[in-house]
C-alpha atoms as a PDB file:
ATOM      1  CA  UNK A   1      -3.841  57.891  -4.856  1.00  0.00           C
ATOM      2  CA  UNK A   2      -2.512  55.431  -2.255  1.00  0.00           C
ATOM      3  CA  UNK A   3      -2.493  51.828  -3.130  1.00  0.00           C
ATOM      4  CA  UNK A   4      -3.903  49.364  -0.684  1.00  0.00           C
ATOM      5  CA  UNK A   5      -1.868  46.769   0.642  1.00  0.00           C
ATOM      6  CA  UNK A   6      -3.352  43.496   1.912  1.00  0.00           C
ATOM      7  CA  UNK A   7      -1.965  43.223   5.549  1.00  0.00           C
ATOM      8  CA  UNK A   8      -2.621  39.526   5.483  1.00  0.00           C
ATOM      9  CA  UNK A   9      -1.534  38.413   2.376  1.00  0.00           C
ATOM     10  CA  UNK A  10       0.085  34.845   1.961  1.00  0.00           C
ATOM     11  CA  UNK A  11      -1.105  33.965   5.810  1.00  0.00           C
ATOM     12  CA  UNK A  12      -3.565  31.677   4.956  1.00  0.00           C
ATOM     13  CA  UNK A  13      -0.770  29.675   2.829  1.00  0.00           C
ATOM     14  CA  UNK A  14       1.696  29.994   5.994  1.00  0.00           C
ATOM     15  CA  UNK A  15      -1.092  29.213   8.258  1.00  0.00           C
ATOM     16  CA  UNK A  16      -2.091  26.002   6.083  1.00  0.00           C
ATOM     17  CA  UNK A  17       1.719  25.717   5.180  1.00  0.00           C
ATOM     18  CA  UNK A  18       2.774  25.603   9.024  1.00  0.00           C
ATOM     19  CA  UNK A  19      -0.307  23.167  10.280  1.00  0.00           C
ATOM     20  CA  UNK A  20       1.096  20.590   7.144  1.00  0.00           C
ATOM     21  CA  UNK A  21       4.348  20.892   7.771  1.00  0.00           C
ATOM     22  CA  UNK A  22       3.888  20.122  11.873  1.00  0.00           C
ATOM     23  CA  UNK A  23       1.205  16.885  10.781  1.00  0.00           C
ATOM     24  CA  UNK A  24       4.150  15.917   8.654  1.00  0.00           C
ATOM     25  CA  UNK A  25       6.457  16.267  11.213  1.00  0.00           C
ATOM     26  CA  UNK A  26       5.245  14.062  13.255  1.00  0.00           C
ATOM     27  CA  UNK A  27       4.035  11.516  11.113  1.00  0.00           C
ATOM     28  CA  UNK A  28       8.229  11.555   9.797  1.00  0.00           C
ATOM     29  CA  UNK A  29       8.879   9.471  12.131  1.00  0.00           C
ATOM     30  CA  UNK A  30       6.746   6.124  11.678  1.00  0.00           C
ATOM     31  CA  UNK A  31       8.900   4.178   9.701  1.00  0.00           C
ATOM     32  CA  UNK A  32       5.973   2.081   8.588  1.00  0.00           C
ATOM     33  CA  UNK A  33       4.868   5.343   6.012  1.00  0.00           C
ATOM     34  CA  UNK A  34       7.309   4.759   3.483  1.00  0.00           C
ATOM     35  CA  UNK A  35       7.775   7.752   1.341  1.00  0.00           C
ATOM     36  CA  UNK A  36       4.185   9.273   2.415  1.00  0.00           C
ATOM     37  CA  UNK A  37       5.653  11.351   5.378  1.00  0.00           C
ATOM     38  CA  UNK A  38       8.446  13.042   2.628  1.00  0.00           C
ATOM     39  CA  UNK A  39       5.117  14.087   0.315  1.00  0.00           C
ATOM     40  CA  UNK A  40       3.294  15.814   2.880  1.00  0.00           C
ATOM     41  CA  UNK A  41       6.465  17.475   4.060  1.00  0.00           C
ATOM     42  CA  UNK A  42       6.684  18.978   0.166  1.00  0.00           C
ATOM     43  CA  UNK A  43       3.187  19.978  -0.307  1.00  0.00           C
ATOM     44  CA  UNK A  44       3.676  21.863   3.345  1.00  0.00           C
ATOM     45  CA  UNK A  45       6.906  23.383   1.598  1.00  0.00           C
ATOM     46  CA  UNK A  46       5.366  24.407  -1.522  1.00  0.00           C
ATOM     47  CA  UNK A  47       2.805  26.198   0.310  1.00  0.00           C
ATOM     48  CA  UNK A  48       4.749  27.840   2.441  1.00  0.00           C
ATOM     49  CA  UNK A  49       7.409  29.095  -0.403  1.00  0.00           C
ATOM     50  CA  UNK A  50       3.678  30.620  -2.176  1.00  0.00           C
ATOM     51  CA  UNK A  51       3.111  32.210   0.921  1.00  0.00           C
ATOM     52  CA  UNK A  52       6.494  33.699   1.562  1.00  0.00           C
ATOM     53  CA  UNK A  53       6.326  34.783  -1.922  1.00  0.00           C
ATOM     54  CA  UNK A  54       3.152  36.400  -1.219  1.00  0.00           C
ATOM     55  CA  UNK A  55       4.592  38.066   1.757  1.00  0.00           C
ATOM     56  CA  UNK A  56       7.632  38.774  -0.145  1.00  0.00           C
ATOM     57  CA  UNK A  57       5.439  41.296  -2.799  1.00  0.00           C
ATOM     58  CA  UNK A  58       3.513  42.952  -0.138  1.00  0.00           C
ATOM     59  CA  UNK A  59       5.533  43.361   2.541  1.00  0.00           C
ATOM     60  CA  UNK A  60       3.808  41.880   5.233  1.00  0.00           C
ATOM     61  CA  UNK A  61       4.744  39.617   8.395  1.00  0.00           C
ATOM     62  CA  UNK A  62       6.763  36.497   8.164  1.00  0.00           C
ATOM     63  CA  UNK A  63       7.419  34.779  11.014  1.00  0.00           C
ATOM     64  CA  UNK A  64       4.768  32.234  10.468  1.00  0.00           C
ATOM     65  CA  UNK A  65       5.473  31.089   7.301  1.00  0.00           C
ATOM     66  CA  UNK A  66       9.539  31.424   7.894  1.00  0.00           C
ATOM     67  CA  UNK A  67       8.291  29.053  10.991  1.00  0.00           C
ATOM     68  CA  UNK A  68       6.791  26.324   8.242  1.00  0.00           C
ATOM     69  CA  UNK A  69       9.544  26.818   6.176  1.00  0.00           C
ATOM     70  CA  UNK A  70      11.684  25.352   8.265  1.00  0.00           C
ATOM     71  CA  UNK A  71       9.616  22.865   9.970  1.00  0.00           C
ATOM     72  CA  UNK A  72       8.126  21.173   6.165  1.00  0.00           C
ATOM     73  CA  UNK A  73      12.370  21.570   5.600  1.00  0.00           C
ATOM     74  CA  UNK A  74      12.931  19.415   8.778  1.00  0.00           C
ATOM     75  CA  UNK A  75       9.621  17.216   7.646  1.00  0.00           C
ATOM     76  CA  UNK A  76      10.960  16.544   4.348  1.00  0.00           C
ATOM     77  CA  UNK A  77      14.843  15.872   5.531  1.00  0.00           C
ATOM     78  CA  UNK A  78      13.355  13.627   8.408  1.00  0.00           C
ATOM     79  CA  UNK A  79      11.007  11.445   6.368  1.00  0.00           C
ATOM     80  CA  UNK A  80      14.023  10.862   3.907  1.00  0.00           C
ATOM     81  CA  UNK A  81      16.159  10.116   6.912  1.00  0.00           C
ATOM     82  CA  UNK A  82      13.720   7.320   8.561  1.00  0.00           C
ATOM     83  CA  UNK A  83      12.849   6.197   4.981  1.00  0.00           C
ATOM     84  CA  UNK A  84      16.550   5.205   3.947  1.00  0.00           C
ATOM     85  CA  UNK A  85      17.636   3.749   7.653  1.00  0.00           C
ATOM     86  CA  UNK A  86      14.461   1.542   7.305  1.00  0.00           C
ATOM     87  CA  UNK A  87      15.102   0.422   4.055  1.00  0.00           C
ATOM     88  CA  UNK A  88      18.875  -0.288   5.456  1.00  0.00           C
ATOM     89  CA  UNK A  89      17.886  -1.895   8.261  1.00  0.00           C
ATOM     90  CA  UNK A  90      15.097  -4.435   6.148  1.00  0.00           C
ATOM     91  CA  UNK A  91      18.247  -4.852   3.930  1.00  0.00           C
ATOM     92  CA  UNK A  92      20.267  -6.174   7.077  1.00  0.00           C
ATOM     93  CA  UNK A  93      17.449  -7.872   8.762  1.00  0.00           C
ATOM     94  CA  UNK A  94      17.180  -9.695   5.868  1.00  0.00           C
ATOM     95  CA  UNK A  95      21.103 -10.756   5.352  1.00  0.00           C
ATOM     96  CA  UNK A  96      20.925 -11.539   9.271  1.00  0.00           C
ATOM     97  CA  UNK A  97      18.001 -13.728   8.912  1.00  0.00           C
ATOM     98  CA  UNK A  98      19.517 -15.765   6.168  1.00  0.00           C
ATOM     99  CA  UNK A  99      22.804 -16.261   7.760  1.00  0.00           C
ATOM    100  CA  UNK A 100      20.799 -17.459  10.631  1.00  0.00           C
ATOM    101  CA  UNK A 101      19.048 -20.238   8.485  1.00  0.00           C
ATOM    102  CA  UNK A 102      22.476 -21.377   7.073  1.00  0.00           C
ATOM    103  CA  UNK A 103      24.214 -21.510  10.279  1.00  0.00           C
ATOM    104  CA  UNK A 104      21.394 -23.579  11.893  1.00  0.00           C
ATOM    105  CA  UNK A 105      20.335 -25.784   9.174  1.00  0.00           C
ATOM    106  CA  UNK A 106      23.561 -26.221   7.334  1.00  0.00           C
ATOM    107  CA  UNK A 107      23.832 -26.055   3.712  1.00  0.00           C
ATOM    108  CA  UNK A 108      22.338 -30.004   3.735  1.00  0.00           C
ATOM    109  CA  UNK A 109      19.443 -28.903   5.495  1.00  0.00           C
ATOM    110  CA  UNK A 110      18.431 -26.321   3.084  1.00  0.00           C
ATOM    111  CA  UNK A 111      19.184 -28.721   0.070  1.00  0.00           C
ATOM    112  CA  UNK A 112      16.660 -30.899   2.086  1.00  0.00           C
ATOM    113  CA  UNK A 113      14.036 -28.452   2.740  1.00  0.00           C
ATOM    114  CA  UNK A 114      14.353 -27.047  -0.875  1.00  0.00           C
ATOM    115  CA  UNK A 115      13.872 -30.511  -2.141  1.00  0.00           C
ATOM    116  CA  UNK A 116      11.177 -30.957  -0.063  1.00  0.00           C
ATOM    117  CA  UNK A 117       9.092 -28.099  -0.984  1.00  0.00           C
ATOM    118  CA  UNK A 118       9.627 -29.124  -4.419  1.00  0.00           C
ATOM    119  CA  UNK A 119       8.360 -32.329  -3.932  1.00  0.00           C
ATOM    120  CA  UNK A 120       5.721 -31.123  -2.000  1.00  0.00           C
ATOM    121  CA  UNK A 121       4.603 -28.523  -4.773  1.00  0.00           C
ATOM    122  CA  UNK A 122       4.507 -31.510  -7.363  1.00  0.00           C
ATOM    123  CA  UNK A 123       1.893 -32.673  -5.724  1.00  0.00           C
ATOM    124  CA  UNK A 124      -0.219 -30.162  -4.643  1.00  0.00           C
ATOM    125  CA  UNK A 125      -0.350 -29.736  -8.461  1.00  0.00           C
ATOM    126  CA  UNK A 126      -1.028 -33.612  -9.150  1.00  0.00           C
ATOM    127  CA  UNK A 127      -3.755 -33.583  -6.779  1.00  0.00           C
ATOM    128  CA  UNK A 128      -5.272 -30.437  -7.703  1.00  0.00           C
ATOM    129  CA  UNK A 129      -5.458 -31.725 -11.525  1.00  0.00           C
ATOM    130  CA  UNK A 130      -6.658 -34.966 -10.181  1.00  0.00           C
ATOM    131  CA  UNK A 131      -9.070 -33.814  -8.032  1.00  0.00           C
ATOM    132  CA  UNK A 132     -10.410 -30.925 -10.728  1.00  0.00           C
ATOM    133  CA  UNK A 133     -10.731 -33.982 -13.013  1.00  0.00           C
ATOM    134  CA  UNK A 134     -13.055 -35.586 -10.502  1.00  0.00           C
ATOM    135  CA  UNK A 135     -14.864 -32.843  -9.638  1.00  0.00           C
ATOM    136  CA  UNK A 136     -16.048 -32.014 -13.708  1.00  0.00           C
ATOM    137  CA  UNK A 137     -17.043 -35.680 -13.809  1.00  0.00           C
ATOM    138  CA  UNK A 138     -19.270 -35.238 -11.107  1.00  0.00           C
ATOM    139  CA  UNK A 139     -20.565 -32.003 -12.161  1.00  0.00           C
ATOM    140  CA  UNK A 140     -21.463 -33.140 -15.493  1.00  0.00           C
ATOM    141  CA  UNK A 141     -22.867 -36.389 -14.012  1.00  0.00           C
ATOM    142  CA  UNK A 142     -25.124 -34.324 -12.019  1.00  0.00           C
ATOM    143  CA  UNK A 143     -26.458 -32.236 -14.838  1.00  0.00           C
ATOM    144  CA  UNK A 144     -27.383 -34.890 -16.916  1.00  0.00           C
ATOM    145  CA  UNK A 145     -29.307 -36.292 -14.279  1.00  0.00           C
ATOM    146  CA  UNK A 146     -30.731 -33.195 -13.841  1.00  0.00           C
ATOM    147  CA  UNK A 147     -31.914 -32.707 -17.528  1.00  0.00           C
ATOM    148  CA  UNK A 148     -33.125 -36.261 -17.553  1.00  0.00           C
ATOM    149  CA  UNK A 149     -35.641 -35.856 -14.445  1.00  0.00           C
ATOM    150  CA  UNK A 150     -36.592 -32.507 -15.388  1.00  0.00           C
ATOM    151  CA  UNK A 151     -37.734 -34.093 -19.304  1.00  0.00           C
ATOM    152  CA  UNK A 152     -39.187 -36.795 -17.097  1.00  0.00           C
ATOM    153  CA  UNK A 153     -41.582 -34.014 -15.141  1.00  0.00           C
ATOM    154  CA  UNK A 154     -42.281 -31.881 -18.640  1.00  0.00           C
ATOM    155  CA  UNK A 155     -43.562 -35.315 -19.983  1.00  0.00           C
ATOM    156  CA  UNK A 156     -46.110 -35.746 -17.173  1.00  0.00           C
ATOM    157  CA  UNK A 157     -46.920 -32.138 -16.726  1.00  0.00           C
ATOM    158  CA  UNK A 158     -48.212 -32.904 -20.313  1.00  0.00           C
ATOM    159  CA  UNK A 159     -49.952 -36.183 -20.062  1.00  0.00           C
ATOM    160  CA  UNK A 160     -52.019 -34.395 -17.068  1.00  0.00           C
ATOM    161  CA  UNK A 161     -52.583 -31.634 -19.240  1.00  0.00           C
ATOM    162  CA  UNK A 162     -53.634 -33.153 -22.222  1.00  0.00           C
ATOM    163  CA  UNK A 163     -56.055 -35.433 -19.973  1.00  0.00           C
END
């Protein structure tokens, strides 16, 4: 008795493998992805070692899925790549900037502006308190007037009621 060989086994993982591994690909290289890009590049590399594997047992074609190998390879190393040189570069924007703010404002100046948004915080806070103070007075103001012409009403709905 023969046994039967599936012609087309693991394709399906290449073929989902390789179409993951090419959206990856190009998504690599937005630097605004983070670490997203490097994920789908693995899950495109997973499938496409199951499928090789696959492949492997029944001895079937490979070219497809030794084609999304190496693309979800270059996905993954790419998204890394972009991921650290933006993280590097935010890192240096962010020295650059400061050194910026120093060298036009001076050390003085930000020793001013620090003080000032200090000062400037204390009272936000001291109006804030003051003005939440003012605002429960008038709230509970209001209620009690409330209550008072609403017992007001009750008595008259009974006087006209009891007449």
């Amino acid at each position: 008795m023969e046994e039967v060989r599936n012609k087309n086994a693991g394709q399906g993982l290449g073929i989902a493998g390789f179409v993951i591994a090419i959206i990856g690909l190009i998504i690599s290289f937005i630097p605004c992805l983070g670490l997203w890009p490097l994920l789908i590049g693995t899950i495109a590399l997973l499938l496409s070692i199951l499928g090789y594997i696959q492949t492997n047992k029944e001895d079937t074609k490979k070219g497809l899925i030794i084609a999304a190998l190496i693309i979800a390879t270059l996905s993954c190393f790419n998204a890394y790549r972009v991921y650290q040189n933006t993280k590097d570069l935010s890192g240096k924007l962010k020295t650059e900037f400061q050194k910026a703010i120093k060298d036009e404002m001076g050390n003085e100046g930000i020793e001013n502006l620090e003080n000032a948004m200090e000062q400037l915080e204390g009272e936000i806070e001291d109006v804030t308190d003051e003005k939440v103070e003012e605002a429960t007075d008038t709230i509970n103001k209001t209620v009690k007037d409330v209550s008072e012409q609403l017992e007001e009403v009750a008595e008259e709905l009974e006087k006209n009621d009891e007449d």
